[in-house]
PDB file of N, CA and C in Angstrom:
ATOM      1  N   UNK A   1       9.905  -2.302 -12.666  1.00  0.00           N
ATOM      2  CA  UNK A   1      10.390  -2.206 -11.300  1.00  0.00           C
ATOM      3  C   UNK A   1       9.287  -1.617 -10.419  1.00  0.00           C
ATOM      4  N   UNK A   2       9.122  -1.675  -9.605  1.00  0.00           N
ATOM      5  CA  UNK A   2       7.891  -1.598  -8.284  1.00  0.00           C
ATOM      6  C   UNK A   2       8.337  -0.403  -7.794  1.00  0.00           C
ATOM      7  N   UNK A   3       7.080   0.521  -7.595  1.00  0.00           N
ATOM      8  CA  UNK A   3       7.217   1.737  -6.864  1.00  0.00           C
ATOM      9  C   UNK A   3       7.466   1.289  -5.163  1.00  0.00           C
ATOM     10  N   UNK A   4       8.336   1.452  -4.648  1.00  0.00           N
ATOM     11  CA  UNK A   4       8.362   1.470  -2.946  1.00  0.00           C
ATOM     12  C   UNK A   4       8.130   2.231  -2.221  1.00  0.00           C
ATOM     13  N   UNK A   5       6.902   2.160  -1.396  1.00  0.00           N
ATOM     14  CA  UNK A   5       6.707   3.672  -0.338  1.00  0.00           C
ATOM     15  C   UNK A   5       6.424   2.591   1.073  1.00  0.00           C
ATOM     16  N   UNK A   6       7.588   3.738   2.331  1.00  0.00           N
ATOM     17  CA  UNK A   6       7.798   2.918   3.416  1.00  0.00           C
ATOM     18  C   UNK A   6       6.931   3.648   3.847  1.00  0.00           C
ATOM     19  N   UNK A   7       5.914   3.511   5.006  1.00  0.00           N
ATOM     20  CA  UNK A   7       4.785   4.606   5.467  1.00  0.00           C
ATOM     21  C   UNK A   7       4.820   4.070   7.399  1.00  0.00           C
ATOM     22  N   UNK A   8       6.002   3.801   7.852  1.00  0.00           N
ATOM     23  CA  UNK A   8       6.044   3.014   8.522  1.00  0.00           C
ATOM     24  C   UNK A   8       6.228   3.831   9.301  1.00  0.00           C
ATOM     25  N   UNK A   9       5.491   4.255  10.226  1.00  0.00           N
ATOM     26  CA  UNK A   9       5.223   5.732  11.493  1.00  0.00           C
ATOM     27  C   UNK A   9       4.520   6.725  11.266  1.00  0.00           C
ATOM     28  N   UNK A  10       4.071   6.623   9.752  1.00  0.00           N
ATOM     29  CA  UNK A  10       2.917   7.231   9.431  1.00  0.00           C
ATOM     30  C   UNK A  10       1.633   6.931   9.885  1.00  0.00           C
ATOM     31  N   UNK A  11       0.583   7.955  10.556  1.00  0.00           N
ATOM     32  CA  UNK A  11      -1.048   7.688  11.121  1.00  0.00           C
ATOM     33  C   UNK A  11      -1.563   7.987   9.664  1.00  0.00           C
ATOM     34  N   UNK A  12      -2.745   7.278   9.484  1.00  0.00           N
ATOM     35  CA  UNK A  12      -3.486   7.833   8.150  1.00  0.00           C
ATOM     36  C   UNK A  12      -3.891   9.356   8.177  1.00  0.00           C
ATOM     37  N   UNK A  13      -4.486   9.803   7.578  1.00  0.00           N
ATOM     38  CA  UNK A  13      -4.757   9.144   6.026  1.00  0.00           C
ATOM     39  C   UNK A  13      -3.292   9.352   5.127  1.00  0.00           C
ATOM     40  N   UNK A  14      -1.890  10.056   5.849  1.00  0.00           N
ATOM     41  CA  UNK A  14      -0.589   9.742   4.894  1.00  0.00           C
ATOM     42  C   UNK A  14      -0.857   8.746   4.225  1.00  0.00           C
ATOM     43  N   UNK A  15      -0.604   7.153   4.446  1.00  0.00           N
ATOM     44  CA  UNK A  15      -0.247   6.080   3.797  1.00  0.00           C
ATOM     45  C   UNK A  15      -1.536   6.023   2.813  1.00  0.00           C
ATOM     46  N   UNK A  16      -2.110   6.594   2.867  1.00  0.00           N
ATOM     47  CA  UNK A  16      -3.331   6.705   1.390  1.00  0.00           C
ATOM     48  C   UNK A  16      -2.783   7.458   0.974  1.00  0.00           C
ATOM     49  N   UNK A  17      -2.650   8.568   1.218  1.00  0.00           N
ATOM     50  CA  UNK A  17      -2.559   9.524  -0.056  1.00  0.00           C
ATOM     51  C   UNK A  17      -1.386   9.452  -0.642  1.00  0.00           C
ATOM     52  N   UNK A  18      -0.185   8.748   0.244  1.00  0.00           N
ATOM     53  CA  UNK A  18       0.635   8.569  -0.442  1.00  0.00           C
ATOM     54  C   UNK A  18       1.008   7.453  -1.760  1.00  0.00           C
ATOM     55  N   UNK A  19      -0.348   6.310  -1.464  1.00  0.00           N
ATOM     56  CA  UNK A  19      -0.465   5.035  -2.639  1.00  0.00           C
ATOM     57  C   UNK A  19      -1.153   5.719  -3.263  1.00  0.00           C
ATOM     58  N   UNK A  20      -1.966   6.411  -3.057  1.00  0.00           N
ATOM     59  CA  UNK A  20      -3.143   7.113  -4.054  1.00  0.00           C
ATOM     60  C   UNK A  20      -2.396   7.700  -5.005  1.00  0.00           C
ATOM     61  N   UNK A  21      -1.257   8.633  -4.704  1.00  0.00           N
ATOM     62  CA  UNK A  21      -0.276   9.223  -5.584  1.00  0.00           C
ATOM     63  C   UNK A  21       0.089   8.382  -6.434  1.00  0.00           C
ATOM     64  N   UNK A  22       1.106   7.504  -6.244  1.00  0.00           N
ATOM     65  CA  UNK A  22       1.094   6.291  -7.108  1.00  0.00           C
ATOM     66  C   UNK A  22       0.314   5.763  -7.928  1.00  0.00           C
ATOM     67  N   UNK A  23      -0.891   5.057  -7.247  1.00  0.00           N
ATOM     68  CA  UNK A  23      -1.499   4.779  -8.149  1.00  0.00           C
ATOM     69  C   UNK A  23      -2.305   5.639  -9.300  1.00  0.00           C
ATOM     70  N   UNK A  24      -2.071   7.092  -8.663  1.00  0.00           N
ATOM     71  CA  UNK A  24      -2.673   8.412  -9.937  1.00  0.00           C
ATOM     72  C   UNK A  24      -1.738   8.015 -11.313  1.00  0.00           C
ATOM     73  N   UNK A  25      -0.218   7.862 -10.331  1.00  0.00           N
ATOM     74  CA  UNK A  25       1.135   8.253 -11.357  1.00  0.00           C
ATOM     75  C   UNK A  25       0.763   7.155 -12.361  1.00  0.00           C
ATOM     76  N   UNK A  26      -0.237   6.020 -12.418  1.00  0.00           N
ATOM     77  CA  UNK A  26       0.166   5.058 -13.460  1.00  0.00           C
ATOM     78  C   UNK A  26       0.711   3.587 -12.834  1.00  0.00           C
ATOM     79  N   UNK A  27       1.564   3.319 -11.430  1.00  0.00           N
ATOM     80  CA  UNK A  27       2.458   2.894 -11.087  1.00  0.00           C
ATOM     81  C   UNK A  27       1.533   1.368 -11.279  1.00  0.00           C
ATOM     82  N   UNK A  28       1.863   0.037 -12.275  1.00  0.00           N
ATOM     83  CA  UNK A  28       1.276  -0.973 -12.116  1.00  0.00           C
ATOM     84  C   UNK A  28       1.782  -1.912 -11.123  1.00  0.00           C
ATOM     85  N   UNK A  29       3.100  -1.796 -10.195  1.00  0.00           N
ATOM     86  CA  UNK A  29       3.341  -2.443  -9.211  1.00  0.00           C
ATOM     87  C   UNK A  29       3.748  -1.743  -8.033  1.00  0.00           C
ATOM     88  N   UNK A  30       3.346  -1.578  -6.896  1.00  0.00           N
ATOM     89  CA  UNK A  30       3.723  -0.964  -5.608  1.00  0.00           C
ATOM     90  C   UNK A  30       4.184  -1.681  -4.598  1.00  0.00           C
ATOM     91  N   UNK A  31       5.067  -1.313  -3.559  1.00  0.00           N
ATOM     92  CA  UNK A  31       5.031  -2.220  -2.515  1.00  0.00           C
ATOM     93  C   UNK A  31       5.111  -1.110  -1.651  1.00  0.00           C
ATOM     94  N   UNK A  32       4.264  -1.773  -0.438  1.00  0.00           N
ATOM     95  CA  UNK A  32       3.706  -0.741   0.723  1.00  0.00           C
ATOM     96  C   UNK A  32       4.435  -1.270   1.973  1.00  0.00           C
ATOM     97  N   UNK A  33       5.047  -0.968   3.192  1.00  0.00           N
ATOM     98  CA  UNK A  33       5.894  -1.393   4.386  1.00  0.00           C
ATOM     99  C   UNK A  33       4.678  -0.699   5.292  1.00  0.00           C
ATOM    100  N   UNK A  34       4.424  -1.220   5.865  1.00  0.00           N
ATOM    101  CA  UNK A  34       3.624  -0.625   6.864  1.00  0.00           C
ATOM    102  C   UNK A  34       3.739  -0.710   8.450  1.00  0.00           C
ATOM    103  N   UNK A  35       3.498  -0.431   9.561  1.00  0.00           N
ATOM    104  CA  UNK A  35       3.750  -1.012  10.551  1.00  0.00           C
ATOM    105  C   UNK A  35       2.756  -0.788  11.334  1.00  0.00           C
ATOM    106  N   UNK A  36       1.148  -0.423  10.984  1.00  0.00           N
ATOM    107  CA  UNK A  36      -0.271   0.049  11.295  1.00  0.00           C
ATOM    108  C   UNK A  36      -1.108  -1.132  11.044  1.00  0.00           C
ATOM    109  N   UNK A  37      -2.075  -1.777  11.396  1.00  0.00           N
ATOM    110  CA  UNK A  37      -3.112  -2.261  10.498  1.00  0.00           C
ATOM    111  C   UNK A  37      -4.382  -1.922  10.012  1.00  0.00           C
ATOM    112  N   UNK A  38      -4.459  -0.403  10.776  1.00  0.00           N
ATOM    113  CA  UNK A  38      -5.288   0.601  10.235  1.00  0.00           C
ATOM    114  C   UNK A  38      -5.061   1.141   8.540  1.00  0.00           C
ATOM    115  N   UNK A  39      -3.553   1.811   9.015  1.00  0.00           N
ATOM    116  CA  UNK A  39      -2.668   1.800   7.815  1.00  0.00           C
ATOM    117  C   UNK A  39      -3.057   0.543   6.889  1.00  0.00           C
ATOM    118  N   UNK A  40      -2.457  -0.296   7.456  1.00  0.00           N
ATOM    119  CA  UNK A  40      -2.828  -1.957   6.189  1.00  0.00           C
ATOM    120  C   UNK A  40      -3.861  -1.866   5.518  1.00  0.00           C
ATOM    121  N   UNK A  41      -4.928  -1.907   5.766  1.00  0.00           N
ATOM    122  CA  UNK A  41      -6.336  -2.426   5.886  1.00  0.00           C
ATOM    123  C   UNK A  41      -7.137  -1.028   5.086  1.00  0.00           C
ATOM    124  N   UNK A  42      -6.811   0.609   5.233  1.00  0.00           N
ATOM    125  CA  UNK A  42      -7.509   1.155   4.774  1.00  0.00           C
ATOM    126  C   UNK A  42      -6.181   1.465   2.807  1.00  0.00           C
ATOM    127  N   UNK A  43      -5.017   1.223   3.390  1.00  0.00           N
ATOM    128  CA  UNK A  43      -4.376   0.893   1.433  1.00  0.00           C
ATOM    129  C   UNK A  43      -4.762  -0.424   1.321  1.00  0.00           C
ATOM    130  N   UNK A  44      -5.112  -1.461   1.544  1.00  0.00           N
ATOM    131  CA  UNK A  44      -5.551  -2.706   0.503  1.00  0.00           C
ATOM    132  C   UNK A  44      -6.899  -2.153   0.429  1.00  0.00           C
ATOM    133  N   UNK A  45      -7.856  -1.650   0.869  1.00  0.00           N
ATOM    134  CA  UNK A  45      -9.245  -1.053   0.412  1.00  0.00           C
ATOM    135  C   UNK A  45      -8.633  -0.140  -0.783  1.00  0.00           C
ATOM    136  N   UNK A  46      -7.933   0.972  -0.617  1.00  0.00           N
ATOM    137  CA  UNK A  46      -7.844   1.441  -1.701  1.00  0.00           C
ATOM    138  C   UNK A  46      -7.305   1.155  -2.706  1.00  0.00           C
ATOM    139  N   UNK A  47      -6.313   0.098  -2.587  1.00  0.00           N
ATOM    140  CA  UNK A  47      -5.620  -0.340  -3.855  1.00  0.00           C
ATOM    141  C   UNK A  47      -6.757  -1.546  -4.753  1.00  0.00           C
ATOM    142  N   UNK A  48      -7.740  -1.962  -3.922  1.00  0.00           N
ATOM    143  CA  UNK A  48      -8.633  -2.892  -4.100  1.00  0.00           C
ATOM    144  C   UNK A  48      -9.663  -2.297  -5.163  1.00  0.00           C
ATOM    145  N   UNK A  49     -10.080  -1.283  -4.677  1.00  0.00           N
ATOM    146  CA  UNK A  49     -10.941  -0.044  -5.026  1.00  0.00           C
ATOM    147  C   UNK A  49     -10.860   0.226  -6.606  1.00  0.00           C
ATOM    148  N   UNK A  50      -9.078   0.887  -6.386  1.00  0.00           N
ATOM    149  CA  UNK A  50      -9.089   1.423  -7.668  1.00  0.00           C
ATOM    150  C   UNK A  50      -8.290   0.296  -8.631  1.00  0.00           C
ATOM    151  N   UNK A  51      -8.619  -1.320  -8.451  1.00  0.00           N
ATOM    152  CA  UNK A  51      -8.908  -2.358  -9.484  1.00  0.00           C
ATOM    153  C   UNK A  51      -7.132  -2.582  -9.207  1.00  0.00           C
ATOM    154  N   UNK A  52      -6.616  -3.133  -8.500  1.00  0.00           N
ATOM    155  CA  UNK A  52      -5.530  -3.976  -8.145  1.00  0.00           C
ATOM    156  C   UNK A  52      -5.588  -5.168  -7.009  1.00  0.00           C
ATOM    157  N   UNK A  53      -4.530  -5.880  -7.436  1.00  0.00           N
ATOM    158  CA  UNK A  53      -4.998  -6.910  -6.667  1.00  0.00           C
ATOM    159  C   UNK A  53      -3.522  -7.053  -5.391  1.00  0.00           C
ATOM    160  N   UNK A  54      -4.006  -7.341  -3.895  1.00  0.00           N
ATOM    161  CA  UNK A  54      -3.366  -7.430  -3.076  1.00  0.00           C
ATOM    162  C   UNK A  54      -2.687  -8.492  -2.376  1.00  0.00           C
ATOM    163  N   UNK A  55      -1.556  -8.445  -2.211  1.00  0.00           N
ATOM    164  CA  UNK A  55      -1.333  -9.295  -1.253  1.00  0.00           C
ATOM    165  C   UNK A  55      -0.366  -9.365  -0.146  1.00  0.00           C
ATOM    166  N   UNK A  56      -0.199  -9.527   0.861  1.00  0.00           N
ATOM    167  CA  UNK A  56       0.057  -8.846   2.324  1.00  0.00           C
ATOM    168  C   UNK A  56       0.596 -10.038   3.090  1.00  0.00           C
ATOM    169  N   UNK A  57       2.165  -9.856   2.843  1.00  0.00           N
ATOM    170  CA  UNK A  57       2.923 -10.493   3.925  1.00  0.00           C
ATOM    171  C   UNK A  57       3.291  -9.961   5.438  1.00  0.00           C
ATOM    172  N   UNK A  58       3.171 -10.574   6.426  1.00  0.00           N
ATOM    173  CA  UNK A  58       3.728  -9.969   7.848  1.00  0.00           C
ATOM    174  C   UNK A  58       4.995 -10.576   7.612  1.00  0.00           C
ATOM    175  N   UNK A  59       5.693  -9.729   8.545  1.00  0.00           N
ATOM    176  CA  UNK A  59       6.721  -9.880   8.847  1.00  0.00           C
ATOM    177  C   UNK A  59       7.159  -9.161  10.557  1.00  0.00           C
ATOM    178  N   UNK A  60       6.919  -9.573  11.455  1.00  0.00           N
ATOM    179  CA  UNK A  60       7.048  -9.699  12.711  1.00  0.00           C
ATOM    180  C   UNK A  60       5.895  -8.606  13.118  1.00  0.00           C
ATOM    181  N   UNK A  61       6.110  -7.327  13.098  1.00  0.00           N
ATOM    182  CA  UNK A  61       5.112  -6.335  13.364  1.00  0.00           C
ATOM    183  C   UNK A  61       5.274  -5.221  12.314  1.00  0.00           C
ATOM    184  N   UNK A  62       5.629  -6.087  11.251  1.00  0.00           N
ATOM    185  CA  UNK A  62       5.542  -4.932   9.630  1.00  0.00           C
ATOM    186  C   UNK A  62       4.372  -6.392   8.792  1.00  0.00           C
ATOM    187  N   UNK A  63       3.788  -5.041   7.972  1.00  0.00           N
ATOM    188  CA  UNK A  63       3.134  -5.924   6.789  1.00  0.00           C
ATOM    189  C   UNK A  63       3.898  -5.111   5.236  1.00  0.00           C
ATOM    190  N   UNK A  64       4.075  -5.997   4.910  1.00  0.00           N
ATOM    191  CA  UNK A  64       4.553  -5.838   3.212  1.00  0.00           C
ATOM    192  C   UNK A  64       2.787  -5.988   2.299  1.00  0.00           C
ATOM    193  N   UNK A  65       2.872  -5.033   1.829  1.00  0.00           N
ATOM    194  CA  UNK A  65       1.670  -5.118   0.561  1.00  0.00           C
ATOM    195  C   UNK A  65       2.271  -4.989  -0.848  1.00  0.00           C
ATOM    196  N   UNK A  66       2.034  -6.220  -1.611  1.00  0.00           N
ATOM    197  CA  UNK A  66       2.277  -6.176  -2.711  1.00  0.00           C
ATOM    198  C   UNK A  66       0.915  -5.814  -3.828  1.00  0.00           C
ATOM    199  N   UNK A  67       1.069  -4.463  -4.157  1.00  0.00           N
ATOM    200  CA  UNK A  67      -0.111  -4.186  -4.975  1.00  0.00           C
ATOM    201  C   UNK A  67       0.099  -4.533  -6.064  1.00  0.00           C
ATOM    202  N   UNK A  68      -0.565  -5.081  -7.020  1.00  0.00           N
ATOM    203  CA  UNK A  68      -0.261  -5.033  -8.597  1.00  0.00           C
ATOM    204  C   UNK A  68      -1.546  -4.923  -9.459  1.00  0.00           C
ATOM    205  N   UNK A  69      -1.764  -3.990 -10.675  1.00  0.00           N
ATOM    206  CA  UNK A  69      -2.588  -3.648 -11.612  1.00  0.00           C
ATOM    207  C   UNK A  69      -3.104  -5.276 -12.020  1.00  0.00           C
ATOM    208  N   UNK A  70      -4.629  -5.300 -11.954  1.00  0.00           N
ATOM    209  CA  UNK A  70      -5.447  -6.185 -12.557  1.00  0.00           C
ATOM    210  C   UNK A  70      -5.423  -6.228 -14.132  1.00  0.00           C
TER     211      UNK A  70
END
């Protein structure tokens, strides 16, 4: 089952440190809600980073990131 973190009114660096947590915990699937593309753009760098692979649906003025372990 997929870790879910909504980060959606969060300014960075929250929405990092909060995937970063996750991805410390082990978590091989995440999904990220975002409503930033600062936000977006600096968790797919980090989920990229630390060897997962991304992928990022919009949805009107939210992006969904589906992280998952390589």
């Amino acid at each position: 089952m997929a870790k879910e973190i909504d980060v959606r009114g969060l300014s960075c660096p929250q929405p990092v440190f909060l995937t970063k947590k996750a991805i410390d915990a082990g978590e091989t699937e995440i999904i990220v809600t975002a409503d930033d593309m600062v936000a977006r753009d600096n968790v797919k760098r980090l989920a990229e980073n630390s060897n997962y692979n991304v992928q990022i649906e919009e949805k009107g003025e939210e992006f969904i990131l589906n992280i998952i372990k390589k």
